[in-house]
N, C-alpha and C. Protein backbone atom coordinates (compact mmCIF):
# COMPACT_ATOMS: atom_id res chain seq x y z
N UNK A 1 54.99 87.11 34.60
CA UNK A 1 55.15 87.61 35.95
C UNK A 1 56.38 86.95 36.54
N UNK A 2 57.33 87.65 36.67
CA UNK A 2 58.67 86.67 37.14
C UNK A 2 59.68 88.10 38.05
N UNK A 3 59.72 87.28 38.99
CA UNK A 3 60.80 88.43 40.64
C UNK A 3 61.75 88.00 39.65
N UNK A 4 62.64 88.99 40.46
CA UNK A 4 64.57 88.55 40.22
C UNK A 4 64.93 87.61 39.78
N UNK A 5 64.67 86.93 40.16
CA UNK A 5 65.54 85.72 40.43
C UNK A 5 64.88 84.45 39.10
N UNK A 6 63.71 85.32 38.52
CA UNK A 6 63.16 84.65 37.66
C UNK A 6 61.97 83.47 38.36
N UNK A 7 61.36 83.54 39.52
CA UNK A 7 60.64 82.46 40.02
C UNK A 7 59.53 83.07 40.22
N UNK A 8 58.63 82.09 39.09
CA UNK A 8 57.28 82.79 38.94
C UNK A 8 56.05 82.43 40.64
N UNK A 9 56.31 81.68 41.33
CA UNK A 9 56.24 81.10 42.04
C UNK A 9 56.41 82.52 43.24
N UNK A 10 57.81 82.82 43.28
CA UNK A 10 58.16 83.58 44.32
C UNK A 10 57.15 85.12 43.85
N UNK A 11 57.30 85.31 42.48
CA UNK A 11 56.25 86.64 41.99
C UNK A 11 55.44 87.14 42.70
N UNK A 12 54.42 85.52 42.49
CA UNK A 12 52.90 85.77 42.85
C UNK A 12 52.56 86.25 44.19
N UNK A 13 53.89 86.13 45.29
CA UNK A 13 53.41 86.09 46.88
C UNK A 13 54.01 87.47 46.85
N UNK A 14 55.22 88.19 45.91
CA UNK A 14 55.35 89.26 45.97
C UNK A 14 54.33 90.54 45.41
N UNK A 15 53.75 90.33 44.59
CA UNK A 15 53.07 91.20 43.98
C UNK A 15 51.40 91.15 44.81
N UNK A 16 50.76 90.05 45.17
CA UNK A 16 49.82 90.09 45.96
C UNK A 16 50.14 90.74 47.62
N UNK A 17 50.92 90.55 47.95
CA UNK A 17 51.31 90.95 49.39
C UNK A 17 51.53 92.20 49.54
N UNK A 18 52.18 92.64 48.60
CA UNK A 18 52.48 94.33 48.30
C UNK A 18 51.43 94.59 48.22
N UNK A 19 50.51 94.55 47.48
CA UNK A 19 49.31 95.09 47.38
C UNK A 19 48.49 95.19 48.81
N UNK A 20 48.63 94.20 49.62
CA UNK A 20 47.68 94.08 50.26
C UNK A 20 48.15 95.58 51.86
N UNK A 21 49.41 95.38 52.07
CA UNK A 21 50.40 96.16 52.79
C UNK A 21 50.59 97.67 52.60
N UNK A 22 50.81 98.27 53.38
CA UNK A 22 50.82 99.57 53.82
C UNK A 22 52.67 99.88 53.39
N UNK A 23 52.97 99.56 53.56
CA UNK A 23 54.62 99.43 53.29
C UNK A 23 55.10 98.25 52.51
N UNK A 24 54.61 98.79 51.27
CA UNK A 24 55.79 97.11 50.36
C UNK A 24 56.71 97.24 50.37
N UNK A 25 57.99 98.16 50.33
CA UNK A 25 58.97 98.06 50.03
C UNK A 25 59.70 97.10 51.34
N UNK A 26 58.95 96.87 52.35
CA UNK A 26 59.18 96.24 53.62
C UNK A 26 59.05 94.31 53.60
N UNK A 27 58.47 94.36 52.18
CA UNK A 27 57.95 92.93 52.08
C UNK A 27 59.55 91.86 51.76
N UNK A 28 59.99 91.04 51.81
CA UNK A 28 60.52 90.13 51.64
C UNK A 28 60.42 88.81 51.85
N UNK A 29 60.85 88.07 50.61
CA UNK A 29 60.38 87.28 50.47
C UNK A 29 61.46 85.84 49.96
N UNK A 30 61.80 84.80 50.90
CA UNK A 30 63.05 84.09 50.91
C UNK A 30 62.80 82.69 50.31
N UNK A 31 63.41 82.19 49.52
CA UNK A 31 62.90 80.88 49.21
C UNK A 31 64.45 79.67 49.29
N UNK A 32 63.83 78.24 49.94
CA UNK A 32 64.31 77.36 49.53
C UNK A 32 63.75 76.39 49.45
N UNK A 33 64.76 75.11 49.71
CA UNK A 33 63.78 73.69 48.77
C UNK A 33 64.29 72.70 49.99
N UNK A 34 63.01 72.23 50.59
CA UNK A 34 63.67 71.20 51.32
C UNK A 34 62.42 69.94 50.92
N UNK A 35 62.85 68.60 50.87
CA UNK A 35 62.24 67.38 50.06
C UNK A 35 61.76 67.59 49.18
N UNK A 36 61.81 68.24 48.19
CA UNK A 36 61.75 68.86 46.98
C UNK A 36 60.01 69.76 46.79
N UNK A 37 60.02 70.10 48.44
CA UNK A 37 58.88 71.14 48.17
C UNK A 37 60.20 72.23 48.31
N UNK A 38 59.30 73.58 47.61
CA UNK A 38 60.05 75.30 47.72
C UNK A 38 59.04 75.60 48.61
N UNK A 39 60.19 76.35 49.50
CA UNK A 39 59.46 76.50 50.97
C UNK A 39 59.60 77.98 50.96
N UNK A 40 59.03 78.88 50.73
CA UNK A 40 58.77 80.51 50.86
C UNK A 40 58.77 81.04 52.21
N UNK A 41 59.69 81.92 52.65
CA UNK A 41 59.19 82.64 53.88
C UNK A 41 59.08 84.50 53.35
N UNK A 42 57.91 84.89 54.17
CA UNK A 42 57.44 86.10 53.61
C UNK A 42 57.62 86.61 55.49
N UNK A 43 58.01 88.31 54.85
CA UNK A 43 58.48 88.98 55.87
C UNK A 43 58.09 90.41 55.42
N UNK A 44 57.31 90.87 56.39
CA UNK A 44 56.31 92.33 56.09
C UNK A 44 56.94 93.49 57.61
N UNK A 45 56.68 94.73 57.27
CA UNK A 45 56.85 95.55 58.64
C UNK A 45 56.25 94.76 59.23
N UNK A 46 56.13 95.06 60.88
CA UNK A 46 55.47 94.77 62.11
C UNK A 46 53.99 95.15 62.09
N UNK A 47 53.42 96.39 61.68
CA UNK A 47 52.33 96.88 61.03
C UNK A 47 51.97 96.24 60.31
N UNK A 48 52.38 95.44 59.63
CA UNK A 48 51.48 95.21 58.07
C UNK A 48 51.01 93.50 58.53
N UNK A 49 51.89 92.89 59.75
CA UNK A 49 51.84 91.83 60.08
C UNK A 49 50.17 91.02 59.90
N UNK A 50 49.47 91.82 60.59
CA UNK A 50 47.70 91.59 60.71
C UNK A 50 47.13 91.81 59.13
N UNK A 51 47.79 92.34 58.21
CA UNK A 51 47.14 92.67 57.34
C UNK A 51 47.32 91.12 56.41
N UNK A 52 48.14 90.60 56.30
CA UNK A 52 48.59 89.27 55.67
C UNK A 52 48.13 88.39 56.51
N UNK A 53 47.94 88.31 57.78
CA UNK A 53 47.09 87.51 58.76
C UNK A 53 45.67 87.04 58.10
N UNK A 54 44.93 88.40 58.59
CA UNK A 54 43.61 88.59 57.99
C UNK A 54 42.71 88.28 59.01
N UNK A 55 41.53 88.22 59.58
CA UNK A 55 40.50 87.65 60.31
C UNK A 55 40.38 86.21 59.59
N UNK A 56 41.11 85.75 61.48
CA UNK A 56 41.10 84.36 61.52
C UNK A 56 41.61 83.50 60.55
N UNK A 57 42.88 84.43 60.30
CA UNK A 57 43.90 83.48 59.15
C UNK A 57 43.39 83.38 57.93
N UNK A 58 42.41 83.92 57.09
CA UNK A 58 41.52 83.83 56.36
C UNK A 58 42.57 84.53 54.78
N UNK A 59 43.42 85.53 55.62
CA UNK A 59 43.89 86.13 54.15
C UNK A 59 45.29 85.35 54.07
N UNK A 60 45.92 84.55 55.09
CA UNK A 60 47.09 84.29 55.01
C UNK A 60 46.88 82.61 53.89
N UNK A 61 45.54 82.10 54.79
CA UNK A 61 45.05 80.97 54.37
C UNK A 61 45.00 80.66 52.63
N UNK A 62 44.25 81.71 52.28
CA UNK A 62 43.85 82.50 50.69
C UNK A 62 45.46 82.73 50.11
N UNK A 63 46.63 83.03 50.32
CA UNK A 63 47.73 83.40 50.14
C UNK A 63 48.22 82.13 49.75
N UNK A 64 48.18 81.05 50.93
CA UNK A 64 48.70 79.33 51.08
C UNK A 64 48.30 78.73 49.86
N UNK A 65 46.76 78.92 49.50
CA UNK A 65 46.09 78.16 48.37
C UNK A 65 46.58 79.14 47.41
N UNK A 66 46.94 79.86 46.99
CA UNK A 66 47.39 80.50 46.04
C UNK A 66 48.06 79.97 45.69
N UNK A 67 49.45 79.76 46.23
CA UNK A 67 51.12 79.23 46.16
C UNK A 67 50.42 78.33 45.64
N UNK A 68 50.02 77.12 46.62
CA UNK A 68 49.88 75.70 46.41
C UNK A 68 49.54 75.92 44.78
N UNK A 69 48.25 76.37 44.22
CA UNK A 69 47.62 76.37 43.37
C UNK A 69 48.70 76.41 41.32
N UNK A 70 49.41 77.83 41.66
CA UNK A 70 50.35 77.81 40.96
C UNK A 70 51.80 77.58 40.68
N UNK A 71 51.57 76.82 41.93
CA UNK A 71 52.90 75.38 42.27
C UNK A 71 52.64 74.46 41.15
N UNK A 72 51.52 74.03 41.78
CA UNK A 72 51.15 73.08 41.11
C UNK A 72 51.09 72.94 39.59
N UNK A 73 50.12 74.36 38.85
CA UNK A 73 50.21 74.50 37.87
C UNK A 73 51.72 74.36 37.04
N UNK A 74 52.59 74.61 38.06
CA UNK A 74 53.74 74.58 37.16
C UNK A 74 54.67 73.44 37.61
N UNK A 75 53.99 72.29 38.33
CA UNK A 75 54.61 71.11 37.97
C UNK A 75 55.35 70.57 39.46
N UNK A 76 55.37 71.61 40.33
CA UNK A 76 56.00 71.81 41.78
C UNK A 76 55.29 71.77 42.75
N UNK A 77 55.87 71.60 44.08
CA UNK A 77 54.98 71.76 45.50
C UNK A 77 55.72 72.84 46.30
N UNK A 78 54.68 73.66 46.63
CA UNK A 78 55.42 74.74 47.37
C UNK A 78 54.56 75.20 48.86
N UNK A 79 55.07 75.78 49.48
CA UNK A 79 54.66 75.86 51.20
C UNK A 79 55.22 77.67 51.40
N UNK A 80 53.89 78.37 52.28
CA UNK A 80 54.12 79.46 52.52
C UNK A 80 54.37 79.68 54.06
N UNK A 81 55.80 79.84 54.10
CA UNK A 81 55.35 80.23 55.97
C UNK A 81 55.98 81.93 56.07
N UNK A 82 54.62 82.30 57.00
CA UNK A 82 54.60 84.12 57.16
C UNK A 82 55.46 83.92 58.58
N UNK A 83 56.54 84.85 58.85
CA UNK A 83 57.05 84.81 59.77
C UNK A 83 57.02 86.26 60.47
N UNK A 84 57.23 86.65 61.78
CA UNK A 84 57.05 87.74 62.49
C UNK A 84 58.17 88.19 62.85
């Protein structure tokens, strides 16, 4: 599973998010590295905003532990921030 750019990392928030969204082609998804965490920012239509939200942060939350999860697995620390 590997985006563009080859970052399996950046993949996983692309291919789950699309899914979850009414408009993927709207999804983007930016990465850099600051104190040697990779810091992801994810960017959806205005519509799709609540859908990556979720009741009570619940799906964005589920998204966070994701990253973290296969960060980790691959040796890294990584941070998801959803921006509007």
């Amino acid at each position: 599973m590997a985006a563009e750019g080859g970052n399996p990392l950046r993949a996983v928030i692309e291919v789950v998010v699309r899914a979850l969204v009414d408009h993927p082609d709207a999804v983007r998804v930016t990465e850099s590295e600051r104190r040697g965490v990779q810091l992801f920012e994810l960017r959806t239509a205005p519509g799709d905003m609540g859908k990556i939200i979720g009741r009570q942060g619940r799906t964005a939350a589920a998204l966070r532990t994701l990253l973290a999860v296969t960060a980790e697995h691959h040796g890294k620390r990584a941070q998801l921030d959803i921006k509007d």
